[in-house]
N, C-alpha and C. Protein backbone atom coordinates (compact mmCIF):
# COMPACT_ATOMS: atom_id res chain seq x y z
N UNK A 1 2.33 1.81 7.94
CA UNK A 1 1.91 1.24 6.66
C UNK A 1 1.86 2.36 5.63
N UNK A 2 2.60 2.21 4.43
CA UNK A 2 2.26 2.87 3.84
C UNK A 2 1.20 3.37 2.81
N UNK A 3 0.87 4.79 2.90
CA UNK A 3 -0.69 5.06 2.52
C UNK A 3 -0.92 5.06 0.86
N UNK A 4 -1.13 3.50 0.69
CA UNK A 4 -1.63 3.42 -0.98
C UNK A 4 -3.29 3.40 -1.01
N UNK A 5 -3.33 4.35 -2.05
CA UNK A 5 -5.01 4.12 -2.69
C UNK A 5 -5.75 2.42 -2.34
N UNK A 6 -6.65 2.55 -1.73
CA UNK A 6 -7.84 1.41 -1.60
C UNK A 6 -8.93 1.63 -2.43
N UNK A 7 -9.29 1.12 -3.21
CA UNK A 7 -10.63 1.27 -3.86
C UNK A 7 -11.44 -0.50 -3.26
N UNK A 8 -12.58 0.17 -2.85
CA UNK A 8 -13.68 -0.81 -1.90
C UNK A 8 -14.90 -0.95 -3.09
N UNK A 9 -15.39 -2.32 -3.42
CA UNK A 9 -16.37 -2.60 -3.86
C UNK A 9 -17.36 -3.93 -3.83
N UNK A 10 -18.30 -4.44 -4.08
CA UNK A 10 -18.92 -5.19 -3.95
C UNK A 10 -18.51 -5.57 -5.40
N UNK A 11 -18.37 -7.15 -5.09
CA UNK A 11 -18.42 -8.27 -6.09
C UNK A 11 -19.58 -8.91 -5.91
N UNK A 12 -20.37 -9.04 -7.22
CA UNK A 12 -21.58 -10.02 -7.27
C UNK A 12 -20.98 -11.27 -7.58
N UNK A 13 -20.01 -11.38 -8.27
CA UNK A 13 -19.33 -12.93 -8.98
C UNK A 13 -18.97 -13.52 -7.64
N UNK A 14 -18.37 -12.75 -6.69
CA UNK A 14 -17.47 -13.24 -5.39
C UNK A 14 -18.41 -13.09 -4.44
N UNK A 15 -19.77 -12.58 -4.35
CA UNK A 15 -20.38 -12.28 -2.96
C UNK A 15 -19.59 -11.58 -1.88
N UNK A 16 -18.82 -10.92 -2.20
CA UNK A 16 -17.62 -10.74 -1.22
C UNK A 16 -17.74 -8.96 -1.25
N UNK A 17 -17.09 -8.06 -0.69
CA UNK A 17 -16.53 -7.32 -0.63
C UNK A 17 -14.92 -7.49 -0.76
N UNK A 18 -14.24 -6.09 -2.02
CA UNK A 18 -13.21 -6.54 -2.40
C UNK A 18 -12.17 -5.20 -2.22
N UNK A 19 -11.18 -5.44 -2.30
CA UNK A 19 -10.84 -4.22 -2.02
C UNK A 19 -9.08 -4.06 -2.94
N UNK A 20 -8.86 -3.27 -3.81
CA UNK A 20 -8.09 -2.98 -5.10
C UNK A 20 -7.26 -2.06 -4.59
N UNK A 21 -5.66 -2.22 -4.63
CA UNK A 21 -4.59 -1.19 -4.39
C UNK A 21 -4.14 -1.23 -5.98
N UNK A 22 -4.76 -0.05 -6.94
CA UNK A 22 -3.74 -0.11 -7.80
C UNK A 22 -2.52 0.62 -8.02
N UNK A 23 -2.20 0.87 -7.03
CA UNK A 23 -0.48 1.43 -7.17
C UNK A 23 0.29 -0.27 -6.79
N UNK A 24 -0.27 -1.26 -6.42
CA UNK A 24 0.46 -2.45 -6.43
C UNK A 24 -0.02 -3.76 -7.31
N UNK A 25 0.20 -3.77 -8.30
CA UNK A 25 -0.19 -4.51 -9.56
C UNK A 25 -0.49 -6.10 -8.64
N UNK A 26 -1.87 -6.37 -8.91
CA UNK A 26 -2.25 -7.53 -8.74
C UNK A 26 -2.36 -7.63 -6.64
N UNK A 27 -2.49 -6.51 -6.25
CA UNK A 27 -2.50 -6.24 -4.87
C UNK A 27 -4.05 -6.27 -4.55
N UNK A 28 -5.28 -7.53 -3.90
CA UNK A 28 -6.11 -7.24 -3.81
C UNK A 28 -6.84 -8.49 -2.44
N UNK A 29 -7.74 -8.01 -1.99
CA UNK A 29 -8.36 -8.54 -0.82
C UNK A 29 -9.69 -8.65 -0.72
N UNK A 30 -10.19 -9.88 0.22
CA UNK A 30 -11.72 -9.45 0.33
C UNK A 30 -12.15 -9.69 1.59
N UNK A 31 -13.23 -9.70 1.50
CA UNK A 31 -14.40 -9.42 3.03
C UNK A 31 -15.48 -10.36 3.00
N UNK A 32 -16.19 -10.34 4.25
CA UNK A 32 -17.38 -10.46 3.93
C UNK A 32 -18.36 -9.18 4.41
N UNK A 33 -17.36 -8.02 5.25
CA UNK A 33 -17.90 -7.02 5.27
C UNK A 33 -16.80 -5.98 4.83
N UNK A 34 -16.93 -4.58 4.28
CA UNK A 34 -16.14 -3.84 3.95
C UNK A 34 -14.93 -3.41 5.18
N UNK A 35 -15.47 -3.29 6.32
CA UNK A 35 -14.16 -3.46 7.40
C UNK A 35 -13.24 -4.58 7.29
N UNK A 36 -13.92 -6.04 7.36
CA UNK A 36 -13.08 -7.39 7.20
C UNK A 36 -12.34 -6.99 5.57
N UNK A 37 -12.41 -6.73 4.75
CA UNK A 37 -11.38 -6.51 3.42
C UNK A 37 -10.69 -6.03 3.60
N UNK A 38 -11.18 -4.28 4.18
CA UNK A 38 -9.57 -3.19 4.50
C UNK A 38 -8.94 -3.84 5.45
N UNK A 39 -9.72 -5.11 6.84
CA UNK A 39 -8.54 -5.58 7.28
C UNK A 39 -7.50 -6.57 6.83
N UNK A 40 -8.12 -6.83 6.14
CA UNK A 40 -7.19 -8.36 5.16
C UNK A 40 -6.46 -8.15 4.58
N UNK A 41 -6.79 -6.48 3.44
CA UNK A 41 -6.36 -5.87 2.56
C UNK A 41 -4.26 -5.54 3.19
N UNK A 42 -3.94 -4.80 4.48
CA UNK A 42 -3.21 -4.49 5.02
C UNK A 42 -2.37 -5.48 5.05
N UNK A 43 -2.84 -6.82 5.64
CA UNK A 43 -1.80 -7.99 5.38
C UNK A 43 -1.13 -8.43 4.05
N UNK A 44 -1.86 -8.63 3.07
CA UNK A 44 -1.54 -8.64 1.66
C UNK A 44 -0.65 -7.42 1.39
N UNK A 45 -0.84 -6.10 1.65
CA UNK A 45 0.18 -4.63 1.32
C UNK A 45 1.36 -5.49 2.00
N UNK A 46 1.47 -5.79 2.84
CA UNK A 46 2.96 -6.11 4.05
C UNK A 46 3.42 -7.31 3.07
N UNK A 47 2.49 -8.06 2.57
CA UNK A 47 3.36 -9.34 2.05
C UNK A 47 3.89 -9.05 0.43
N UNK A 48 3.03 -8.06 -0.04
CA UNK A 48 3.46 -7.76 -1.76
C UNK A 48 4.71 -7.02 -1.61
N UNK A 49 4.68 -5.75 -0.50
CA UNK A 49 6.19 -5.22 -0.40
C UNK A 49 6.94 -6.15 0.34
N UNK A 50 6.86 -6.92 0.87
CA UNK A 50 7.95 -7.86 1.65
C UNK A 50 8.79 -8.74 0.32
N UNK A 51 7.82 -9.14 -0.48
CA UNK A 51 7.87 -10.11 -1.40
C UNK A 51 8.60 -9.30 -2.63
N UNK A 52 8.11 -7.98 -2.77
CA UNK A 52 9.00 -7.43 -3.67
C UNK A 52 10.26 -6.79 -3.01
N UNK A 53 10.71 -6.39 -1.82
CA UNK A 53 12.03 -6.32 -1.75
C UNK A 53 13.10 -7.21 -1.43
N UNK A 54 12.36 -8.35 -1.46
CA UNK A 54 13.32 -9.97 -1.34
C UNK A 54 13.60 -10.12 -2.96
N UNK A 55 12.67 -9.95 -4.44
CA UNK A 55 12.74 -10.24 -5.49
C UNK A 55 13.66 -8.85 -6.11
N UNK A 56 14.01 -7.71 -5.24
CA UNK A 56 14.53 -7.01 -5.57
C UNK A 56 13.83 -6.37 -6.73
N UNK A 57 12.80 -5.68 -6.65
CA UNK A 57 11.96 -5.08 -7.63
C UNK A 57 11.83 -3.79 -6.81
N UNK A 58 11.34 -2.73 -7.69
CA UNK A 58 11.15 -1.81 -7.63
C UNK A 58 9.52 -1.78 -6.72
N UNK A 59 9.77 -0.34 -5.73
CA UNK A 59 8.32 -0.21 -4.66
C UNK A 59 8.12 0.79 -5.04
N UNK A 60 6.65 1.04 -5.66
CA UNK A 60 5.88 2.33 -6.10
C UNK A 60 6.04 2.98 -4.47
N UNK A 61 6.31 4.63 -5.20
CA UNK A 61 6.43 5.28 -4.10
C UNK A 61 4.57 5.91 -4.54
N UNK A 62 3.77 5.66 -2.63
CA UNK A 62 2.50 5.82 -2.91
C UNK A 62 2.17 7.20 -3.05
N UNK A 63 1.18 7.41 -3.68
CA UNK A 63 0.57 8.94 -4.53
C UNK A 63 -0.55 9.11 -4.35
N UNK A 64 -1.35 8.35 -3.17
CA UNK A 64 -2.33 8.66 -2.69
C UNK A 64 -3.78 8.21 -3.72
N UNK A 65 -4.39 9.22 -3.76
CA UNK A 65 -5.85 9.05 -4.82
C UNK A 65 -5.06 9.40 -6.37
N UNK A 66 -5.66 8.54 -7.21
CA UNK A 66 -5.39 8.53 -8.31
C UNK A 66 -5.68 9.29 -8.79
N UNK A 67 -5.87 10.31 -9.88
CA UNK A 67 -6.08 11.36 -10.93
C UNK A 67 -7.38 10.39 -11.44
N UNK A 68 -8.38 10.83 -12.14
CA UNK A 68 -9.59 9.85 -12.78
C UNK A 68 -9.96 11.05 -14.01
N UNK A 69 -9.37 10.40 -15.16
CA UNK A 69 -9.59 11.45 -16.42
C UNK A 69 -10.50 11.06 -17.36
């Protein structure tokens, strides 16, 4: 799998734990515990790149932790 940034947080709106890849626009998952998201999270990564190299779009090559300026 390739290693894109996860950012993990609690949603009060969702009660959920959520979990944000932004190197994949609109790439996101949840939980009801922070393990259950990063595991959910992984299936969603497999289906956004599956889905974008069938639509023939471009795959962010991943860059790990983001810069925060």
């Amino acid at each position: 799998m390739p290693k894109y940034e996860r950012i993990i947080f609690w949603s009060e709106d969702d009660q959920k734990w959520l979990v944000d890849v932004p190197e994949l626009p609109g790439c996101m998952a949840d939980g009801d515990t922070p393990a259950k998201a990063l595991e959910n999270v992984e299936k969603i990564i497999a289906d956004w790149l599956a889905t974008a190299r069938e639509l023939g779009r471009e795959i962010p090559v991943p860059k790990g932790r983001l810069a925060v300026i």
